[in-house]
Protein backbone atom coordinates (compact mmCIF):
# COMPACT_ATOMS: atom_id res chain seq x y z
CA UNK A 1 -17.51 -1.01 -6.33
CA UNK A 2 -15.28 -1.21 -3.38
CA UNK A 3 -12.36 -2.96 -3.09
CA UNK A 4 -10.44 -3.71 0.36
CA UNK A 5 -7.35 -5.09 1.67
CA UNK A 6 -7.41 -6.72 4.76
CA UNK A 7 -4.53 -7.29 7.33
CA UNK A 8 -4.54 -10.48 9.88
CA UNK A 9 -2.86 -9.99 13.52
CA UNK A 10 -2.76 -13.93 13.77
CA UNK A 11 -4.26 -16.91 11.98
CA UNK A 12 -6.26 -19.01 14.49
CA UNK A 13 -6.91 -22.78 14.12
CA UNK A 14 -10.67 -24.05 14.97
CA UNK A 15 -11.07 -27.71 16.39
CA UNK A 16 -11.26 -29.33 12.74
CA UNK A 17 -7.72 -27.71 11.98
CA UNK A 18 -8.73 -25.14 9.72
CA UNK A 19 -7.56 -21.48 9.77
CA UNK A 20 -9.64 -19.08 10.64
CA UNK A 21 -8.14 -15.08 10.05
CA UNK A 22 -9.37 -12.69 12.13
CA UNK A 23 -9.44 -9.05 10.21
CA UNK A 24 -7.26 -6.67 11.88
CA UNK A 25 -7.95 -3.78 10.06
CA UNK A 26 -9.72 -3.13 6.45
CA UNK A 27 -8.81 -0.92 4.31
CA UNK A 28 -11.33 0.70 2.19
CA UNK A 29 -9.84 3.93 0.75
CA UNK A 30 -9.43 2.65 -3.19
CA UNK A 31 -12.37 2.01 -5.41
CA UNK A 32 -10.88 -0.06 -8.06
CA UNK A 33 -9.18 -3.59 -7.83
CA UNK A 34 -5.40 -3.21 -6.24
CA UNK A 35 -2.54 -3.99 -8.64
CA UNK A 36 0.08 -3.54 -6.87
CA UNK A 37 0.96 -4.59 -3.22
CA UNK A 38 4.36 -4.03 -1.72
CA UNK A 39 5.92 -4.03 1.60
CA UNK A 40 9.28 -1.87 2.90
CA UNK A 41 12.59 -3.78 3.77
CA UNK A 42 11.24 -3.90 7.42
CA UNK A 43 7.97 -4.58 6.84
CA UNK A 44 6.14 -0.88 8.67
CA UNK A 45 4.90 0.25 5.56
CA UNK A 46 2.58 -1.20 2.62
CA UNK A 47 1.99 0.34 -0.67
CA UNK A 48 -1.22 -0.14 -2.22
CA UNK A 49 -2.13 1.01 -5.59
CA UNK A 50 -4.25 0.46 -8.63
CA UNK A 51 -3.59 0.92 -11.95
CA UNK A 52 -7.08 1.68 -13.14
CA UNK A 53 -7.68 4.66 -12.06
CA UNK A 54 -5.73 8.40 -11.76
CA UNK A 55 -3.53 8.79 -8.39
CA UNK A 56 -5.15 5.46 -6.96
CA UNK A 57 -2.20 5.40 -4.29
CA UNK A 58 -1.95 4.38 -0.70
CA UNK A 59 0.14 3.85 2.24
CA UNK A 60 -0.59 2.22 5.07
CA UNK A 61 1.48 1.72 8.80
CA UNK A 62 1.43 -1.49 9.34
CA UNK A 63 1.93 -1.88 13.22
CA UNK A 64 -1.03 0.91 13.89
CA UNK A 65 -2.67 -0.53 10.43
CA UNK A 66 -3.34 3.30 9.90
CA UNK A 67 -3.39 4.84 5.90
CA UNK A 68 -1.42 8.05 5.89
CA UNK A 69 -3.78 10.88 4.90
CA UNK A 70 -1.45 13.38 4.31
CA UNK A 71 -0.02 12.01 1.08
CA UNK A 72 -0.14 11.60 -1.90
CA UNK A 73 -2.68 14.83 -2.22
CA UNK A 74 -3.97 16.42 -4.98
CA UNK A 75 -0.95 18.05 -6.10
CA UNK A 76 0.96 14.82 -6.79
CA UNK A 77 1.48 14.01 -10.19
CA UNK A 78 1.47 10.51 -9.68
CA UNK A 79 -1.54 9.26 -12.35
CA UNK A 80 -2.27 5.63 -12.88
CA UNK A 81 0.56 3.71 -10.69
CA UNK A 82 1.60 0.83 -12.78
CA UNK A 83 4.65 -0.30 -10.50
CA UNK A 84 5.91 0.93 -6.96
CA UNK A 85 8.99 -0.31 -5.03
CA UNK A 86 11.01 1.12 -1.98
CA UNK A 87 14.40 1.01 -1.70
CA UNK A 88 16.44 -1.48 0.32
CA UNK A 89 17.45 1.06 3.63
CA UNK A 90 13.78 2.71 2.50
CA UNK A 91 15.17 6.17 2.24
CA UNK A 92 13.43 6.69 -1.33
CA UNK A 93 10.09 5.21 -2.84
CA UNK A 94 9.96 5.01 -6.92
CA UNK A 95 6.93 4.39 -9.05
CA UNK A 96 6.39 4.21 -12.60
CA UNK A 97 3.47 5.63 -13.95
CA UNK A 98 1.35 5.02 -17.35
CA UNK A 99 3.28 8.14 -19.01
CA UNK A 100 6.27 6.15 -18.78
CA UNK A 101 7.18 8.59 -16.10
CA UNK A 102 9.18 7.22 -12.99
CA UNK A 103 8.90 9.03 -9.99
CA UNK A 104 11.37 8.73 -7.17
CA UNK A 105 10.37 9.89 -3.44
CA UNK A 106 12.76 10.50 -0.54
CA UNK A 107 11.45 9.34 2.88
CA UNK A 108 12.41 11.76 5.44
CA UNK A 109 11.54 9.47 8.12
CA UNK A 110 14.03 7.19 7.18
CA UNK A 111 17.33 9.24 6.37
């Protein structure tokens, strides 16, 4: 199974006043249903994640709609994400994990 995320660029009304979305950009890179969903204060950067499965952890750009594929990589102990929040001036991203670890990220593109 494949699960996606899609992002609108504007919501369109047809002549019978119903909304029709047009997809801006799918996003296809998890393979289990998304659990958690969560913006930055200003709204550039979306966390997804799932909890069912090991390191099932994205981020995507919103304004290019673009997942970053340099992180998280093999090497990042992050294992199944069961919450994910950034941090009000988004300097730092923390997760908790199912080993009732919490990791805590600092964004160098924000400090």
């Amino acid at each position: 199974n494949t699960y996606d995320v899609n992002t609108f660029s504007s919501l369109p009304m047809d002549d019978y006043a119903e909304i029709r979305p047009a997809t801006r950009k799918a996003v296809m890179n998890l393979t289990t249903g998304i659990s958690q969903l969560t913006f930055n204060s200003d709204g550039q950067m979306l966390l997804l994640a799932s909890q069912a499965k090991k390191d099932a952890l994205r981020i995507m750009h919103t304004n290019s709609s673009n997942v970053y594929p340099n992180w998280p990589t093999s090497g990042t102990p992050l294992h199944a994400v069961s919450t994910a929040a950034f941090s009000p001036n988004n300097r730092y991203m923390v997760m908790g994990n199912d080993r009732g670890k919490v990791l805590l990220y600092r964004l160098k593109h924000y400090s």
